[in-house]
C-alpha atoms as a PDB file:
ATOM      1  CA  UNK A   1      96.351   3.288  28.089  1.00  0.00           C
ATOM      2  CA  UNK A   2      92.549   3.950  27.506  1.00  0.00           C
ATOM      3  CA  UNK A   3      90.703   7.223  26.921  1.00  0.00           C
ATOM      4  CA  UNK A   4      87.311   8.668  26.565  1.00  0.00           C
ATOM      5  CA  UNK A   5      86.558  10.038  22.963  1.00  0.00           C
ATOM      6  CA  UNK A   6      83.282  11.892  21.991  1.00  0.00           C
ATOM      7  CA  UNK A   7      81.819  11.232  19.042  1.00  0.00           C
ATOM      8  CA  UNK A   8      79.386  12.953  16.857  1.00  0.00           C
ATOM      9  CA  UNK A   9      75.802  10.916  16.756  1.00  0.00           C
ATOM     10  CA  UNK A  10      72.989  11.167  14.118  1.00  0.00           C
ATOM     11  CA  UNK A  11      72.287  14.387  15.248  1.00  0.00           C
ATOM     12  CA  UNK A  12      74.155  17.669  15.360  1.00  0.00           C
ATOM     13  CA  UNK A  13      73.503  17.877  19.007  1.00  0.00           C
ATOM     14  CA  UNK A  14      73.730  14.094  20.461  1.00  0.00           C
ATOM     15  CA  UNK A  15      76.748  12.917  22.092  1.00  0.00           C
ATOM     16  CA  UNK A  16      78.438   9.511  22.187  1.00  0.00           C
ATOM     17  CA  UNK A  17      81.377   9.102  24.355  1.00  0.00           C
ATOM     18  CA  UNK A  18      83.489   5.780  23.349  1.00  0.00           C
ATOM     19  CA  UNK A  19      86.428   4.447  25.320  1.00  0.00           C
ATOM     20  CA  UNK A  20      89.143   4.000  22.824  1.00  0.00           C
ATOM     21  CA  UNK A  21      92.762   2.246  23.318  1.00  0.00           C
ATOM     22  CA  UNK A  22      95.414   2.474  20.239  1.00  0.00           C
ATOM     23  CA  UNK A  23      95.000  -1.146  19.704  1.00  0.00           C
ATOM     24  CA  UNK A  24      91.128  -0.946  19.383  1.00  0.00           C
ATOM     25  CA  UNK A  25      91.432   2.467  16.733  1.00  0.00           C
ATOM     26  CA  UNK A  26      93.530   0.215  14.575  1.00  0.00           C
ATOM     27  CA  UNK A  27      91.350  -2.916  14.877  1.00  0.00           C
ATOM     28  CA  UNK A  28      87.920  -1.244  14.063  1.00  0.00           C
ATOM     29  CA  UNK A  29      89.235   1.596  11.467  1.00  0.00           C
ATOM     30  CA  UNK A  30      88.417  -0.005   8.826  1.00  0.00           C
ATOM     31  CA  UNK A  31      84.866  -0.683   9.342  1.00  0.00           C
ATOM     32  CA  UNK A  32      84.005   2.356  10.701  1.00  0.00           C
ATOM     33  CA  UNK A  33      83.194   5.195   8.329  1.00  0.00           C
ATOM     34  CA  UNK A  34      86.182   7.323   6.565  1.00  0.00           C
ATOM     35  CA  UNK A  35      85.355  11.093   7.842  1.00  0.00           C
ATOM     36  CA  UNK A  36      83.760   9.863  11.331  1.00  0.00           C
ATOM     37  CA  UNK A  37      87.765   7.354  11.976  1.00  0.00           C
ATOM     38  CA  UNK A  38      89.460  10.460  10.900  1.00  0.00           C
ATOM     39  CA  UNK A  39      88.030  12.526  13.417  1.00  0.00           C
ATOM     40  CA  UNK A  40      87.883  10.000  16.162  1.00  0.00           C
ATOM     41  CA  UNK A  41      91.571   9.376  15.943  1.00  0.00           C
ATOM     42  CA  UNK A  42      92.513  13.254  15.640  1.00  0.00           C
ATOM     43  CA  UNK A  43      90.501  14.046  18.378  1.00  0.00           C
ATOM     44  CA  UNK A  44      92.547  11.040  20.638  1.00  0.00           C
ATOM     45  CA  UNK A  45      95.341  12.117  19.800  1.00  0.00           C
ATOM     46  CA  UNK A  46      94.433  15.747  21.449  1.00  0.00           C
ATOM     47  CA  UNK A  47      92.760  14.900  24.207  1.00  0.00           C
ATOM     48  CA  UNK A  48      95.354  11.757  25.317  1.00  0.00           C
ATOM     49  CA  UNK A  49      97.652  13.248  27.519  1.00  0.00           C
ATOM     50  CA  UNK A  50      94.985  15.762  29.247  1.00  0.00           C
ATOM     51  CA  UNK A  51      93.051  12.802  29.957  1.00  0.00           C
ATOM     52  CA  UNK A  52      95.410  10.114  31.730  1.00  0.00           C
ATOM     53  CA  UNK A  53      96.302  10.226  34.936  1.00  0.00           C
ATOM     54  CA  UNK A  54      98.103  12.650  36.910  1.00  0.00           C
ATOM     55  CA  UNK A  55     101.858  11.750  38.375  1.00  0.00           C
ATOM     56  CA  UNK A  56     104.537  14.256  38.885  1.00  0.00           C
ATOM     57  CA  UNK A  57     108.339  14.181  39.166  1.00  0.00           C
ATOM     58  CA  UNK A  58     110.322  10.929  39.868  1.00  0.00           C
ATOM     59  CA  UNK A  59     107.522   8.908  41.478  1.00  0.00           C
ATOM     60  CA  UNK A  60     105.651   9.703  37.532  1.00  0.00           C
ATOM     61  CA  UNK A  61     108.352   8.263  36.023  1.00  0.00           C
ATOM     62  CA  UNK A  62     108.934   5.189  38.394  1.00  0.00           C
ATOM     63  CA  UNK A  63     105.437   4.323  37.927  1.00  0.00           C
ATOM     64  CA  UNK A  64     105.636   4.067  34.309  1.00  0.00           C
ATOM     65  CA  UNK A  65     106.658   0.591  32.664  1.00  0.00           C
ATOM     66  CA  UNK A  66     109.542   0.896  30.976  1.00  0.00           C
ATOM     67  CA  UNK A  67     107.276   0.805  27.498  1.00  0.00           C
ATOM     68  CA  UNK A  68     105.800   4.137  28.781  1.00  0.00           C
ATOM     69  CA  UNK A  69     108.972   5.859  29.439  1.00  0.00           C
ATOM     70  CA  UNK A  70     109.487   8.141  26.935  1.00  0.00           C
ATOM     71  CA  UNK A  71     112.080   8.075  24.337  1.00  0.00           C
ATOM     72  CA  UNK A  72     114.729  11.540  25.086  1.00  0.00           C
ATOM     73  CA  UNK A  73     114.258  14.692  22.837  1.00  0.00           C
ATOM     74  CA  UNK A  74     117.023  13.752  20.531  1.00  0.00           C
ATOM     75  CA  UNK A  75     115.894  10.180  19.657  1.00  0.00           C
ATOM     76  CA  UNK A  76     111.766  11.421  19.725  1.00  0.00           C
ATOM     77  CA  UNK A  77     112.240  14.139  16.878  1.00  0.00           C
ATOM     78  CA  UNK A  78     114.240  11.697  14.706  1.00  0.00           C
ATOM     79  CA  UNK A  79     111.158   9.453  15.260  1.00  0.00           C
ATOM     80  CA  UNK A  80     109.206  12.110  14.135  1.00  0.00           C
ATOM     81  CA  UNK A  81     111.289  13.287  11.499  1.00  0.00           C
ATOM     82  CA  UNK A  82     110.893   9.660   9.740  1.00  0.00           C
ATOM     83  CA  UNK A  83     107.152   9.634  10.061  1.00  0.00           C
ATOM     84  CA  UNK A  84     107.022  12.999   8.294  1.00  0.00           C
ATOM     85  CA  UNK A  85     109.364  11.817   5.395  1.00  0.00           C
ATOM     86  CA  UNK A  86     107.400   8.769   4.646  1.00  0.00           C
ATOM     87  CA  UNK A  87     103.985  11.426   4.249  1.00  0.00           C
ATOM     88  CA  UNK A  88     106.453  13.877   2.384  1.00  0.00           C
ATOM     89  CA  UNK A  89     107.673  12.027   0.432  1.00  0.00           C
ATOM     90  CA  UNK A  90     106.342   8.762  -0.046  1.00  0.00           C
ATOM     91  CA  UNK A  91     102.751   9.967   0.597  1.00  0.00           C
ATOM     92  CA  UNK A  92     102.250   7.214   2.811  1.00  0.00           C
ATOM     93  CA  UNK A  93      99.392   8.620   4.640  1.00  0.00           C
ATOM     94  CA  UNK A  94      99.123   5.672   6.995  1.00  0.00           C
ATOM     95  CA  UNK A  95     102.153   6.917   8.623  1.00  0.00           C
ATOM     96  CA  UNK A  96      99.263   8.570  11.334  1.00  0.00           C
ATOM     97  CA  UNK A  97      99.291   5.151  13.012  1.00  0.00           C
ATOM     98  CA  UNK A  98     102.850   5.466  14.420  1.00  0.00           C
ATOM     99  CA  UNK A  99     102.096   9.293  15.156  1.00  0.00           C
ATOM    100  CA  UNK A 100      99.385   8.107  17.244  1.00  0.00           C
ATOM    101  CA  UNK A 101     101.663   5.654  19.211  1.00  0.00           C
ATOM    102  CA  UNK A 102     104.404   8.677  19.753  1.00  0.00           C
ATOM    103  CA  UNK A 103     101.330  10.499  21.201  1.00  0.00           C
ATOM    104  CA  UNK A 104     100.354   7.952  23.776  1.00  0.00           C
ATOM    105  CA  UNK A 105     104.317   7.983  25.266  1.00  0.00           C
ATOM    106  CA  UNK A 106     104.559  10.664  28.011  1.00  0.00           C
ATOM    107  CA  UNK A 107     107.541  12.426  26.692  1.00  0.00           C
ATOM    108  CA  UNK A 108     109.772  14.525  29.358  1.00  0.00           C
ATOM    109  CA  UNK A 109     108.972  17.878  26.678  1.00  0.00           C
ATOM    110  CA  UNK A 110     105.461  18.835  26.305  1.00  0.00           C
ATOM    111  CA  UNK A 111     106.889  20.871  23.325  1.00  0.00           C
ATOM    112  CA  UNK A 112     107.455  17.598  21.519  1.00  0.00           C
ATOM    113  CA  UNK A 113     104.065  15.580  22.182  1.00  0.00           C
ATOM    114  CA  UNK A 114     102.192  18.881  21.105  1.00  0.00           C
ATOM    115  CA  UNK A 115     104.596  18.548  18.023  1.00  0.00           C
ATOM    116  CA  UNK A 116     103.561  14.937  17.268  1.00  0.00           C
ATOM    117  CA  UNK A 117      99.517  15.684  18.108  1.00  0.00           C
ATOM    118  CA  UNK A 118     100.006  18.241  16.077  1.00  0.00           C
ATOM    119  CA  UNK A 119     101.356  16.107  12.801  1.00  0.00           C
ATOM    120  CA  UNK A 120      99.019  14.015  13.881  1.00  0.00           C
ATOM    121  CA  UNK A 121      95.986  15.978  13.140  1.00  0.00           C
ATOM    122  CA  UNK A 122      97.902  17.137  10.146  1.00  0.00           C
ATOM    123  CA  UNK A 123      97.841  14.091   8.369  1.00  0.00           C
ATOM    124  CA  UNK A 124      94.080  13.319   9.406  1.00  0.00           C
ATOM    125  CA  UNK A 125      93.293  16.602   7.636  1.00  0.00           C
ATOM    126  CA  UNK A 126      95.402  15.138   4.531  1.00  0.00           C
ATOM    127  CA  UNK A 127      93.682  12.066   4.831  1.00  0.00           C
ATOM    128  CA  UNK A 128      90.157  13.653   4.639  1.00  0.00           C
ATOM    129  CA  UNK A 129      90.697  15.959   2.012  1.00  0.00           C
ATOM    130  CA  UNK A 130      92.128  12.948  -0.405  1.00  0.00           C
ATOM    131  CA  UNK A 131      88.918  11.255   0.703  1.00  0.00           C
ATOM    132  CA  UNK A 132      86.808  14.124  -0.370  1.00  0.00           C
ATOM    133  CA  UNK A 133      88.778  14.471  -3.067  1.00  0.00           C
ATOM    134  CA  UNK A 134      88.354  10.317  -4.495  1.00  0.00           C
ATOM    135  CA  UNK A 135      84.428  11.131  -3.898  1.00  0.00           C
ATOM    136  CA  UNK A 136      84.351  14.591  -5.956  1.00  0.00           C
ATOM    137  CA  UNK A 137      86.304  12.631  -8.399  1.00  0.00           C
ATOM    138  CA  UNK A 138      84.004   9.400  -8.634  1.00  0.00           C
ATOM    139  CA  UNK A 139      81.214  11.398  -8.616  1.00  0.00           C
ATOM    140  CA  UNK A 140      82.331  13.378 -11.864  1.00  0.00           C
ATOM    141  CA  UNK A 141      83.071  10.190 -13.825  1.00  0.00           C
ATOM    142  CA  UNK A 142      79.770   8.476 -12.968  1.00  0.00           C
ATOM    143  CA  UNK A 143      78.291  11.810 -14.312  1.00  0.00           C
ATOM    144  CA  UNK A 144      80.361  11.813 -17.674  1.00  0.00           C
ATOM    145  CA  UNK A 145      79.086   8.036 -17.740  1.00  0.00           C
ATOM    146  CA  UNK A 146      75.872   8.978 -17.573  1.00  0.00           C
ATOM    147  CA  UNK A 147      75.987  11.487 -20.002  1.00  0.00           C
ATOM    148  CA  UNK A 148      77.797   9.821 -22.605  1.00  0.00           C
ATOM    149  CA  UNK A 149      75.078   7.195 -22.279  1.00  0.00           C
ATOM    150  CA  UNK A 150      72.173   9.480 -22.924  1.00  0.00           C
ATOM    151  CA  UNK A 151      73.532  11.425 -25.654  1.00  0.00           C
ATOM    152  CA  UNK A 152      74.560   8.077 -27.892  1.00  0.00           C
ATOM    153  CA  UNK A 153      72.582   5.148 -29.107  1.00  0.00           C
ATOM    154  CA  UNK A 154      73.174   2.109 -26.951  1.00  0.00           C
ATOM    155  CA  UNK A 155      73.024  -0.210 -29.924  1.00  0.00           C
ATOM    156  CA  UNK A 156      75.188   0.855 -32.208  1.00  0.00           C
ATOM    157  CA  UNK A 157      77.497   3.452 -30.219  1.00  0.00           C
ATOM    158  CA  UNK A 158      76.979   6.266 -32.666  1.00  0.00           C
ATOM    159  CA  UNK A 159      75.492   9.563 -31.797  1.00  0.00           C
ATOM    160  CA  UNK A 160      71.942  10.036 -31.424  1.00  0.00           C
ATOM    161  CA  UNK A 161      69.821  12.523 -32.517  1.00  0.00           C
ATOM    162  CA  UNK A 162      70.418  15.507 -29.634  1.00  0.00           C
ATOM    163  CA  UNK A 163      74.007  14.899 -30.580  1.00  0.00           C
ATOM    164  CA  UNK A 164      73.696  14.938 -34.635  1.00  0.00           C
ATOM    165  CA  UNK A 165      71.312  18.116 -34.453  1.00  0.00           C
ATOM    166  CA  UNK A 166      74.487  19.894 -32.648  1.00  0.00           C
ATOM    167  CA  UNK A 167      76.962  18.656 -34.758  1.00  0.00           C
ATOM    168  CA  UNK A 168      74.670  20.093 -37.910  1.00  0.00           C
ATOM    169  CA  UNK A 169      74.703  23.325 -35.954  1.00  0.00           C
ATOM    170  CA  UNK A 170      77.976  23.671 -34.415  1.00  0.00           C
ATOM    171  CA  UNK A 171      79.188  22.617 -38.743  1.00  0.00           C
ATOM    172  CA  UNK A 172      77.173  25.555 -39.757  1.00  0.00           C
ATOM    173  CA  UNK A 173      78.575  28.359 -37.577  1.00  0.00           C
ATOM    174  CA  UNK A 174      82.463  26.660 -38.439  1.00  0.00           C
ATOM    175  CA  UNK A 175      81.391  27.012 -42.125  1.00  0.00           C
ATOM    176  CA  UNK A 176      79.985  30.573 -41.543  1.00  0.00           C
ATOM    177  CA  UNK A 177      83.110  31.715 -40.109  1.00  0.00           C
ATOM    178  CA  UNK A 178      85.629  30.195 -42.630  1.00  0.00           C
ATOM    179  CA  UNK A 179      83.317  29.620 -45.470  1.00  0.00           C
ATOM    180  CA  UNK A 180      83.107  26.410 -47.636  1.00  0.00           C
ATOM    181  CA  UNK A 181      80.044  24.135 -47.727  1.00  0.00           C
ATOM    182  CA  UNK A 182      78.636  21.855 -45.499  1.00  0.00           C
ATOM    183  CA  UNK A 183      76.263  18.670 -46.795  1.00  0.00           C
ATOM    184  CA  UNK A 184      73.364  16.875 -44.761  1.00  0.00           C
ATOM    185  CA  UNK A 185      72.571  13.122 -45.629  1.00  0.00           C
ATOM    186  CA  UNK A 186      69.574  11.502 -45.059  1.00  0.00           C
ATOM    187  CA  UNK A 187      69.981   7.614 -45.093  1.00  0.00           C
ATOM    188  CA  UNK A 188      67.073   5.383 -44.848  1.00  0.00           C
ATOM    189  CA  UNK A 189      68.077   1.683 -45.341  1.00  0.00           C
ATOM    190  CA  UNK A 190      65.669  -0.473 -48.165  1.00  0.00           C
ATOM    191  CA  UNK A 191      64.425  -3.884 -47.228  1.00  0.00           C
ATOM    192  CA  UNK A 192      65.269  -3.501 -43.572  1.00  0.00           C
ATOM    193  CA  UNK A 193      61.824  -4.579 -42.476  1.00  0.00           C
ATOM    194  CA  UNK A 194      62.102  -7.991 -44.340  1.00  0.00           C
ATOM    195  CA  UNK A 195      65.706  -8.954 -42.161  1.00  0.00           C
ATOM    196  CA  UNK A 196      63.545  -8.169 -39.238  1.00  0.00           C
ATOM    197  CA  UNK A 197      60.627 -10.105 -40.603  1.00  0.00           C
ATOM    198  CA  UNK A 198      62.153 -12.919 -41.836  1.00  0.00           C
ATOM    199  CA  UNK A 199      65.651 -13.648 -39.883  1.00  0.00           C
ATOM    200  CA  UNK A 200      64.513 -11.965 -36.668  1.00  0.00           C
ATOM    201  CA  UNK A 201      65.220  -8.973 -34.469  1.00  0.00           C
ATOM    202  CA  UNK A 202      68.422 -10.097 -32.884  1.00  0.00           C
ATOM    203  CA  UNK A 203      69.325 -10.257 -36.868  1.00  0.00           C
ATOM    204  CA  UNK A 204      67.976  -6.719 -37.157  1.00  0.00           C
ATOM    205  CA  UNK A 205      70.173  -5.455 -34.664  1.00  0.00           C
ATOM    206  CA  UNK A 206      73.300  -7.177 -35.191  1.00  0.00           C
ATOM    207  CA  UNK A 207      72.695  -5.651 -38.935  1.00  0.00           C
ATOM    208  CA  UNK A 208      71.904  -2.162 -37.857  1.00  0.00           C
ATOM    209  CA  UNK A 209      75.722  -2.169 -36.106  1.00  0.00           C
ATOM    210  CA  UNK A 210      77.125  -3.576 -38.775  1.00  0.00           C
ATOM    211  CA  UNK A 211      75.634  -0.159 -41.025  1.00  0.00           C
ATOM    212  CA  UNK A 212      76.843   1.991 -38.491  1.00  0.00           C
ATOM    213  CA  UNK A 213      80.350   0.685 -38.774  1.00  0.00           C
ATOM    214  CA  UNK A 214      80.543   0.661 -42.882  1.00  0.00           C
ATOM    215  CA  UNK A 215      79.103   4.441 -42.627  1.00  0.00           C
ATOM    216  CA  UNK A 216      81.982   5.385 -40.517  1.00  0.00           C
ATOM    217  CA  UNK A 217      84.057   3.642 -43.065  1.00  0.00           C
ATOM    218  CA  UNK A 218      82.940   5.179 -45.703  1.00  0.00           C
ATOM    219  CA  UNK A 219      82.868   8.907 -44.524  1.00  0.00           C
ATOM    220  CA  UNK A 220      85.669  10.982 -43.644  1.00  0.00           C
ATOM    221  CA  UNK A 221      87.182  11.115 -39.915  1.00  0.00           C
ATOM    222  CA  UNK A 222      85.952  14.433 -39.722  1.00  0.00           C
ATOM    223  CA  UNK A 223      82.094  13.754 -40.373  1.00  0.00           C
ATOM    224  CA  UNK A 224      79.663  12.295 -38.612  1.00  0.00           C
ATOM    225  CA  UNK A 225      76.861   9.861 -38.467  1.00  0.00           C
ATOM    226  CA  UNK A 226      74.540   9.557 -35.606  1.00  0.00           C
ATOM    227  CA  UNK A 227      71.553   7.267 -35.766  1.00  0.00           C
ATOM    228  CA  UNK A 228      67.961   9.146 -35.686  1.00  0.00           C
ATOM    229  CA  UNK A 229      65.897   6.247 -34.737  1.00  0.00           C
ATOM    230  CA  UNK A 230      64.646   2.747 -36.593  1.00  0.00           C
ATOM    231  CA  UNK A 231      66.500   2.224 -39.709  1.00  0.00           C
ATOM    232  CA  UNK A 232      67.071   6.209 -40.258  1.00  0.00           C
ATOM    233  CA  UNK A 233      70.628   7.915 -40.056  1.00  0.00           C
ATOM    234  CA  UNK A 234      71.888  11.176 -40.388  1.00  0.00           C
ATOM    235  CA  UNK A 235      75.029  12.327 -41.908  1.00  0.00           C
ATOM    236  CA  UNK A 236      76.782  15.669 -41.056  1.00  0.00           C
ATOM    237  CA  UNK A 237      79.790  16.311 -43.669  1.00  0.00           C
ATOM    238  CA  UNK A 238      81.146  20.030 -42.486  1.00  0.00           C
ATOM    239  CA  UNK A 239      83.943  21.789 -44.736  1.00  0.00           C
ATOM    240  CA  UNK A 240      83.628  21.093 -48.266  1.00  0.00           C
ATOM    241  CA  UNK A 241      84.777  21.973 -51.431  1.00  0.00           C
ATOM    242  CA  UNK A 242      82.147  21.802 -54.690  1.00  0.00           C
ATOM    243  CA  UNK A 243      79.185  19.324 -55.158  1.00  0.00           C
ATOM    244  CA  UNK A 244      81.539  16.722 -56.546  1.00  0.00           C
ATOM    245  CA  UNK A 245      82.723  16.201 -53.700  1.00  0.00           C
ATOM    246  CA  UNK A 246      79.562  15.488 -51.691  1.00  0.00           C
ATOM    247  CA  UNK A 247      78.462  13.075 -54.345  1.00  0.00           C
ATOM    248  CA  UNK A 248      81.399  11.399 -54.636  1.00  0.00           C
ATOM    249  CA  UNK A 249      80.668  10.508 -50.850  1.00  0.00           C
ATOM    250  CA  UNK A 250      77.258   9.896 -50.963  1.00  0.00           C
ATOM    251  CA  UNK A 251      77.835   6.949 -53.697  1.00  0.00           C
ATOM    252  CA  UNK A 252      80.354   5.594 -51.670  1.00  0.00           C
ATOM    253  CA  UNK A 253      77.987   5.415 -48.709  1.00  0.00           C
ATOM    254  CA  UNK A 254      75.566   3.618 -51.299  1.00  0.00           C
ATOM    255  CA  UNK A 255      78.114   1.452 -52.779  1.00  0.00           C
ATOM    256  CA  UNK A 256      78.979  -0.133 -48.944  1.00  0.00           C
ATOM    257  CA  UNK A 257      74.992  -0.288 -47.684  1.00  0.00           C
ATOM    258  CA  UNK A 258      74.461  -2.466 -51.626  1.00  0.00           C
ATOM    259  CA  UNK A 259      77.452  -4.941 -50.392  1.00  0.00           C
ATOM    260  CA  UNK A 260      75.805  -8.104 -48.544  1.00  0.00           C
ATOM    261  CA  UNK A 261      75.952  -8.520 -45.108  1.00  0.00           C
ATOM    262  CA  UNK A 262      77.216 -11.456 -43.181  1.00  0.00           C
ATOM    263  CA  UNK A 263      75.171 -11.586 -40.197  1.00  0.00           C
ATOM    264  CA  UNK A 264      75.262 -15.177 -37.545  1.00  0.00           C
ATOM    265  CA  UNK A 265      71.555 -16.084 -39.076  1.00  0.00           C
ATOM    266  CA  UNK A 266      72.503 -15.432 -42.568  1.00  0.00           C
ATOM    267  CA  UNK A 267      73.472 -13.233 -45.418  1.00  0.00           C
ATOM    268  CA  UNK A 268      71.166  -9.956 -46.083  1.00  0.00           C
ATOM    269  CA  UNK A 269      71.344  -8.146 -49.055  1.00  0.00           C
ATOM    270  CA  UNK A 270      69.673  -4.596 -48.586  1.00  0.00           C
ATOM    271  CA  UNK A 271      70.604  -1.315 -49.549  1.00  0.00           C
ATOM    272  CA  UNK A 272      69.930   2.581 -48.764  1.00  0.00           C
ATOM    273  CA  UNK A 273      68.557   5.857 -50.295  1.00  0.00           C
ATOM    274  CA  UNK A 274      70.174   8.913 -49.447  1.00  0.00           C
ATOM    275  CA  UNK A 275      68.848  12.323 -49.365  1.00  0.00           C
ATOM    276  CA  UNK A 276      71.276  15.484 -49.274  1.00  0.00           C
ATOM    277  CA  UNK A 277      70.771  19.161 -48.749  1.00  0.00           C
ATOM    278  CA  UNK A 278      73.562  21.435 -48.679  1.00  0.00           C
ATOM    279  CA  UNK A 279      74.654  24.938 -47.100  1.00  0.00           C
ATOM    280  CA  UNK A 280      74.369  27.228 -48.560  1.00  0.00           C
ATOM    281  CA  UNK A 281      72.862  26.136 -51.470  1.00  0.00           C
ATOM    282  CA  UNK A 282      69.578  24.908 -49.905  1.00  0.00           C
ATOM    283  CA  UNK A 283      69.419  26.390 -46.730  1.00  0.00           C
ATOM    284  CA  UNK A 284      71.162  28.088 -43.662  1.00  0.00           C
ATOM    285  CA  UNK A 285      69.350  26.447 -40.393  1.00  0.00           C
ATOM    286  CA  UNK A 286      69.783  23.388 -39.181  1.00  0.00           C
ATOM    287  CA  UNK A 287      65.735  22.575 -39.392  1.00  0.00           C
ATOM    288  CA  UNK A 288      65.325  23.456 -43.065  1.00  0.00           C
ATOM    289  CA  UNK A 289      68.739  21.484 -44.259  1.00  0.00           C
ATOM    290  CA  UNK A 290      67.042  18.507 -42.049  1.00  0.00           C
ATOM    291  CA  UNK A 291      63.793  19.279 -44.001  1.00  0.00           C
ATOM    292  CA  UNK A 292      64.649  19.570 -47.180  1.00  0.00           C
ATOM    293  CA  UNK A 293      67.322  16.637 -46.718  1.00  0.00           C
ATOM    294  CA  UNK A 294      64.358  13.902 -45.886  1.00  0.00           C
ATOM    295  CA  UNK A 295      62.432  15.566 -48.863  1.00  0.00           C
ATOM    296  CA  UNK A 296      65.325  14.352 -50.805  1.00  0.00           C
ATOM    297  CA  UNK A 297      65.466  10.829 -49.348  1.00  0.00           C
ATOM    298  CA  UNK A 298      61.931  10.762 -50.157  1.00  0.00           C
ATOM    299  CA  UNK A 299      62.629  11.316 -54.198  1.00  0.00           C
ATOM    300  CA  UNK A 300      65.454   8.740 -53.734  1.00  0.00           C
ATOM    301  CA  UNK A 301      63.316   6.223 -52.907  1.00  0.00           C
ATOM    302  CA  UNK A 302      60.417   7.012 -55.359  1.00  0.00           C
ATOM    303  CA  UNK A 303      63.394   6.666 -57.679  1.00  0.00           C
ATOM    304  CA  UNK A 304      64.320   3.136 -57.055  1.00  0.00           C
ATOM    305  CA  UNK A 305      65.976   3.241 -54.248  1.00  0.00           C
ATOM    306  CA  UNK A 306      69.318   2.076 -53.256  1.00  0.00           C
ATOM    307  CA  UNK A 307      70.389   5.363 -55.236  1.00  0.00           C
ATOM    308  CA  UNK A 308      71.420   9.061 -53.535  1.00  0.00           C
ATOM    309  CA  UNK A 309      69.298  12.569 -54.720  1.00  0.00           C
ATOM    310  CA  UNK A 310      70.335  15.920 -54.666  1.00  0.00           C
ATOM    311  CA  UNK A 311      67.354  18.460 -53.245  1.00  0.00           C
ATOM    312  CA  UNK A 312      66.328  20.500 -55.920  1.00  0.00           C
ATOM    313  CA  UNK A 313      65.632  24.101 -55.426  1.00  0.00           C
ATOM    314  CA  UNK A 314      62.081  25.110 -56.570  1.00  0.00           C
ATOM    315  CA  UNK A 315      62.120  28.517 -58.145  1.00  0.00           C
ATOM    316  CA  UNK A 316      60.114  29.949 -55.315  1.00  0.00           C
ATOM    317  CA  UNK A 317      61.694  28.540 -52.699  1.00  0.00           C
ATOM    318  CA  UNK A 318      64.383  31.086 -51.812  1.00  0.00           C
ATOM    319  CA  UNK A 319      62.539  32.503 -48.504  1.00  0.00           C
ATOM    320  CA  UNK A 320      62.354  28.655 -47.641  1.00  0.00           C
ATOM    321  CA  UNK A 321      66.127  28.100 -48.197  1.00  0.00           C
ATOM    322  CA  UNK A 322      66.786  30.928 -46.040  1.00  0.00           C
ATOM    323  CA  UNK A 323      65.237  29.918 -43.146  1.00  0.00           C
ATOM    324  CA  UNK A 324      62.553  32.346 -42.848  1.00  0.00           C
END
């Protein structure tokens, strides 16, 4: 049993007409394309019977091998009634292959092979929206992907600085609604240059991950570091309670950057000078906390480094703090 299927060509308006036989839609479907199969084998299934040849009465069905004599109504539906339990139920959309052959057997009740065409084209409908579906879905995840990967540092997996300016500001409107303080630490690590110099870049690296994991350590869960480029980090500790606090943090972020480092070329010894600016002591905007907070890290390390400061308020610096 053969029949002539149209297809639709590059164009809206072009044409092709393929001869198609059951066998041959369930050799090629798979290399043909999803949406284009569906259609093609929705569209045979419709046009089938209007298509083969004519024969009436007994002489039809003495003609007919005994392969194309069709099942009786009784024996057809419970055919039918399978195939539509396995897609129920089971979800086995491939049951549209034995639809198709239920279509291509003249049955004595035109009632039934419009019934089976018509499950037929149901499930191609299924099929396509599940394949629209898997695309709408894949597309969305390669998007999150993407995302993810632009908004954190590819070396060390933290945050970058897009990321760490809106955790500074989404901190400041929590603390705004539900008071408390919120702290901003600069962190510059000392001596970073000479590991680069002297043991190498892949050194370098392997040491700025290594920093970005004791950080974490060292802060709580709900804080967060993101790395601001080079050897620079920034800290964003939301919901406090007094300055003890903060500085109890900031020397433990000291204390782990003054510990050596193991690294596969060697040990490093370095260290870090932190700078921290509070809200609301020192400011209320993200810019000025970041400001003042590297004006800090700057007194750290004309103090010695490997040590933390506090910003200190200038007497005149109120309309500063502010924002204004």
């Amino acid at each position: 049993m053969e029949w002539d299927v149209p297809q639709l060509g590059r164009h809206h308006n072009q044409t092709i007409v393929t001869r198609v036989t059951p066998a041959t839609w369930r050799r090629n479907r798979p290399r043909v394309g999803c949406v284009q199969s569906l259609w093609l084998l929705a569209s045979g299934a419709a046009t089938l019977s209007r298509l083969g040849p004519k024969r009436s009465g007994t002489a039809e069905r003495n003609a007919m091998s005994p392969a194309e004599q069709a099942p009786e109504p009784e024996p057809f539906l419970n055919q039918l009634l399978e195939v539509v339990n396995r897609i129920s139920a089971d979800g086995d959309l491939q049951a549209v292959q034995p639809l198709l052959a239920m279509t291509s057997v003249r049955s004595q009740s035109p009632t039934l092979t419009a019934l089976a065409e018509g499950f037929a084209r149901m499930v191609v409908k299924l099929e396509a929206r599940e394949y629209e579906l898997e695309c709408t879905i894949a597309d969305l995840q390669r998007a999150k992907l993407d995302l993810e990967r632009a908004n954190y540092d590819p070396l060390t997996g933290l945050p970058n600085r897009v990321i760490g300016r809106d955790r500074l500001h989404q901190g400041l409107m929590q603390v705004r609604r539900t008071g408390g303080q919120l702290a901003v630490f600069y962190m510059d690590l000392d001596k970073f240059k000479w590991v680069n110099d002297h043991m190498g870049h892949a050194a370098g690296d392997e040491l700025l991950q290594q920093v970005a994991r004791r950080a974490n350590d060292s802060l709580r869960s709900v804080d967060t570091v993101a790395r601001l480029g080079g050897d620079e980090f920034l800290c964003v500790l939301p919901s406090l309670d007094g300055q003890a606090v903060v500085e109890d943090l900031a020397q433990r972020l000291v204390d782990a950057m003054r510990q050596p480092f193991i690294l596969r070329g060697g040990v490093a010894h370095i260290g870090a000078s932190v700078g921290i600016a509070m809200y609301p002591e020192h400011g209320s905007s993200v810019d000025t906390l970041l400001e003042l907070a590297d004006a800090a890290l700057y007194t750290a390390k004309h103090a010695g480094r490997n040590v933390y400061k506090m910003y200190l308020m200038e007497p005149n610096a109120s309309d500063h703090a502010s924002g204004n």
